[in-house]
Protein backbone atom coordinates (compact mmCIF):
# COMPACT_ATOMS: atom_id res chain seq x y z
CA UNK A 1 0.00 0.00 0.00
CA UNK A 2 2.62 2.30 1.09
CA UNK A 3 4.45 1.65 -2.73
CA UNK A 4 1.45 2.57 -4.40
CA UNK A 5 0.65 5.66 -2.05
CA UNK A 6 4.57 7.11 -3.09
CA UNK A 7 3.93 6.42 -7.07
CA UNK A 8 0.53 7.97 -6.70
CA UNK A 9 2.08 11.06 -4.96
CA UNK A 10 5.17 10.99 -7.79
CA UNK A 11 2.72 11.75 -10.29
CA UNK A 12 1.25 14.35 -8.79
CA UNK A 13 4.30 15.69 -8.72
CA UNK A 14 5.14 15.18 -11.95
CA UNK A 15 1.85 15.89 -13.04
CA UNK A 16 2.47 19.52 -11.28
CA UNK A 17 5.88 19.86 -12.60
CA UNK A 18 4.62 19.84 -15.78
CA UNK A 19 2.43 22.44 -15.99
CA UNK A 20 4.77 24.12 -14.12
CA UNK A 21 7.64 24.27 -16.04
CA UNK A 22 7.29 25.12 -20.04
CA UNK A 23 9.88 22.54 -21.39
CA UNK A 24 7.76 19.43 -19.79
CA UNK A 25 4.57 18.06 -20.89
CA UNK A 26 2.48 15.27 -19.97
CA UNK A 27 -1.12 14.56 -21.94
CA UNK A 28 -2.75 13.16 -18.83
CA UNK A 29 -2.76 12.14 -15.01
CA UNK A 30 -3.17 8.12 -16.20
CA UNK A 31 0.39 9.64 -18.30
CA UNK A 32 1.97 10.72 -15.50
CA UNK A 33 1.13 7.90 -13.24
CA UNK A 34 2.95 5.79 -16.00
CA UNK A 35 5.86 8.18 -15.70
CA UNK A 36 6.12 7.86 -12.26
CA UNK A 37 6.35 3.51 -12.68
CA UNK A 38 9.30 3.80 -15.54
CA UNK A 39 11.40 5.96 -12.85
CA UNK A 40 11.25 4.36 -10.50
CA UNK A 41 11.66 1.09 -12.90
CA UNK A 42 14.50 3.18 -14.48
CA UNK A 43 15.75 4.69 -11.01
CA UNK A 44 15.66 0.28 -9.68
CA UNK A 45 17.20 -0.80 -12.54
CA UNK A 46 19.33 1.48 -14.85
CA UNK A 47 20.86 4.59 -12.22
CA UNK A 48 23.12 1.81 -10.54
CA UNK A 49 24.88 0.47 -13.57
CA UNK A 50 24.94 4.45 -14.61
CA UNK A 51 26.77 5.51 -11.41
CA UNK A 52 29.15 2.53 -11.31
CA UNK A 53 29.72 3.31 -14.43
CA UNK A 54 30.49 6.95 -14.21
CA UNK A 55 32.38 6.61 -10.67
CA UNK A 56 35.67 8.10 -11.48
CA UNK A 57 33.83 11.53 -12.97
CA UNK A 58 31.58 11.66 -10.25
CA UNK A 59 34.14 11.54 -7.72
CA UNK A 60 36.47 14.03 -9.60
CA UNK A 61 32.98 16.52 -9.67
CA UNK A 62 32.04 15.61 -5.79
CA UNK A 63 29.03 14.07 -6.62
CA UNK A 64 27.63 16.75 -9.16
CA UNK A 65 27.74 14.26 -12.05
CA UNK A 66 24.92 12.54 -10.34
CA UNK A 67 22.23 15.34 -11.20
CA UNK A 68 23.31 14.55 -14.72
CA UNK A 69 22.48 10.79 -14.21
CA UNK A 70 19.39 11.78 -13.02
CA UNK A 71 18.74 13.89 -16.16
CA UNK A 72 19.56 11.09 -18.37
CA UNK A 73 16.78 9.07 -16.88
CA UNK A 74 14.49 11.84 -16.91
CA UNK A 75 15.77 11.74 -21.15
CA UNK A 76 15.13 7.79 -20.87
CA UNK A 77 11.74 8.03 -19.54
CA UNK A 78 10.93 10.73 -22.26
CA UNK A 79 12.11 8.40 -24.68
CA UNK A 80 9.90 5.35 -23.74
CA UNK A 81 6.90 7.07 -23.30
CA UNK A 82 4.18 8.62 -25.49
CA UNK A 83 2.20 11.96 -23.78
CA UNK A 84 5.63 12.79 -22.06
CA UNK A 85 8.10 14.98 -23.41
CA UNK A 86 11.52 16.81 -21.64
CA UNK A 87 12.33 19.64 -24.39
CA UNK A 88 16.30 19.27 -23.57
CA UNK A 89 18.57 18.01 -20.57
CA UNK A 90 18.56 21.18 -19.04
CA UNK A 91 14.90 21.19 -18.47
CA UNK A 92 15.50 17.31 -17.65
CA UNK A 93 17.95 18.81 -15.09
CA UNK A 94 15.23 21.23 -13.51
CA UNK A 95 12.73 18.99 -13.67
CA UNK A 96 14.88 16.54 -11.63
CA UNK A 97 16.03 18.67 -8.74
CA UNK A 98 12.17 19.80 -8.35
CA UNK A 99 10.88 16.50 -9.02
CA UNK A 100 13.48 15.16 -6.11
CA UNK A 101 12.15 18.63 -3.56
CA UNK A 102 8.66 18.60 -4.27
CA UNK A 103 8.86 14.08 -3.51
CA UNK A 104 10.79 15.10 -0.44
CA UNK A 105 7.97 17.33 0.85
CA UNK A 106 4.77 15.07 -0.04
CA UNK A 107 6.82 12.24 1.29
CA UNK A 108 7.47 14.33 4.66
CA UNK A 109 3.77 14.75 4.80
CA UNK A 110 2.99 11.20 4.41
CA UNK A 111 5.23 10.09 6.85
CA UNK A 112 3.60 12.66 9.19
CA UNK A 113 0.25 11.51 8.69
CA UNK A 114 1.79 7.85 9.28
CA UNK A 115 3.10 9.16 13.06
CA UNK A 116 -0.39 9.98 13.96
């Protein structure tokens, strides 16, 4: 339950995000719901191999290189899904560090509600 509660709550997020921000766009809430299953498919599956991968450059740039993974599976999810669309990695980029805040805060208030 709690699984399904955080991808419901990711694509509200990204559902926000992209009317949000102008580079983003996603058709429809059943979209975005999608969106939010393939990252976290893509964040399961593909952002470990990535970041073993790119170790030596994201040491050298103190962990920086990471928002750039991140992009690239923003760019992945773009590319595997119809009714979603990330105009160019620097709107990936902002769309992944407000993605990341706005999960942080909506998971903060679940895990509030949880306490009481």
């Amino acid at each position: 339950m709690k699984t399904i509660l955080r991808i419901l709550l990711t694509a509200v997020a990204v559902f926000i995000l992209a009317h949000v921000l102008p580079g983003v766009e996603v058709v429809s809430y059943l979209t975005a719901v999608i969106v939010a299953i393939v990252l976290g498919l893509l964040n399961f599956l593909v952002k470990p191999i990535l970041v073993i991968l790119t170790l030596p450059i994201t040491i050298v740039t103190l962990g920086l290189f990471l928002l750039i993974i991140n992009a690239l599976i923003i760019l992945i999810a773009d590319y595997f899904i119809d009714g979603f669309s990330v105009s160019s990695i620097w709107m990936a980029l902002l769309f992944s560090l407000l993605l990341s805040l706005l999960q942080s805060f909506l998971f903060s208030i679940l895990k509030e509600d949880q306490k009481k």
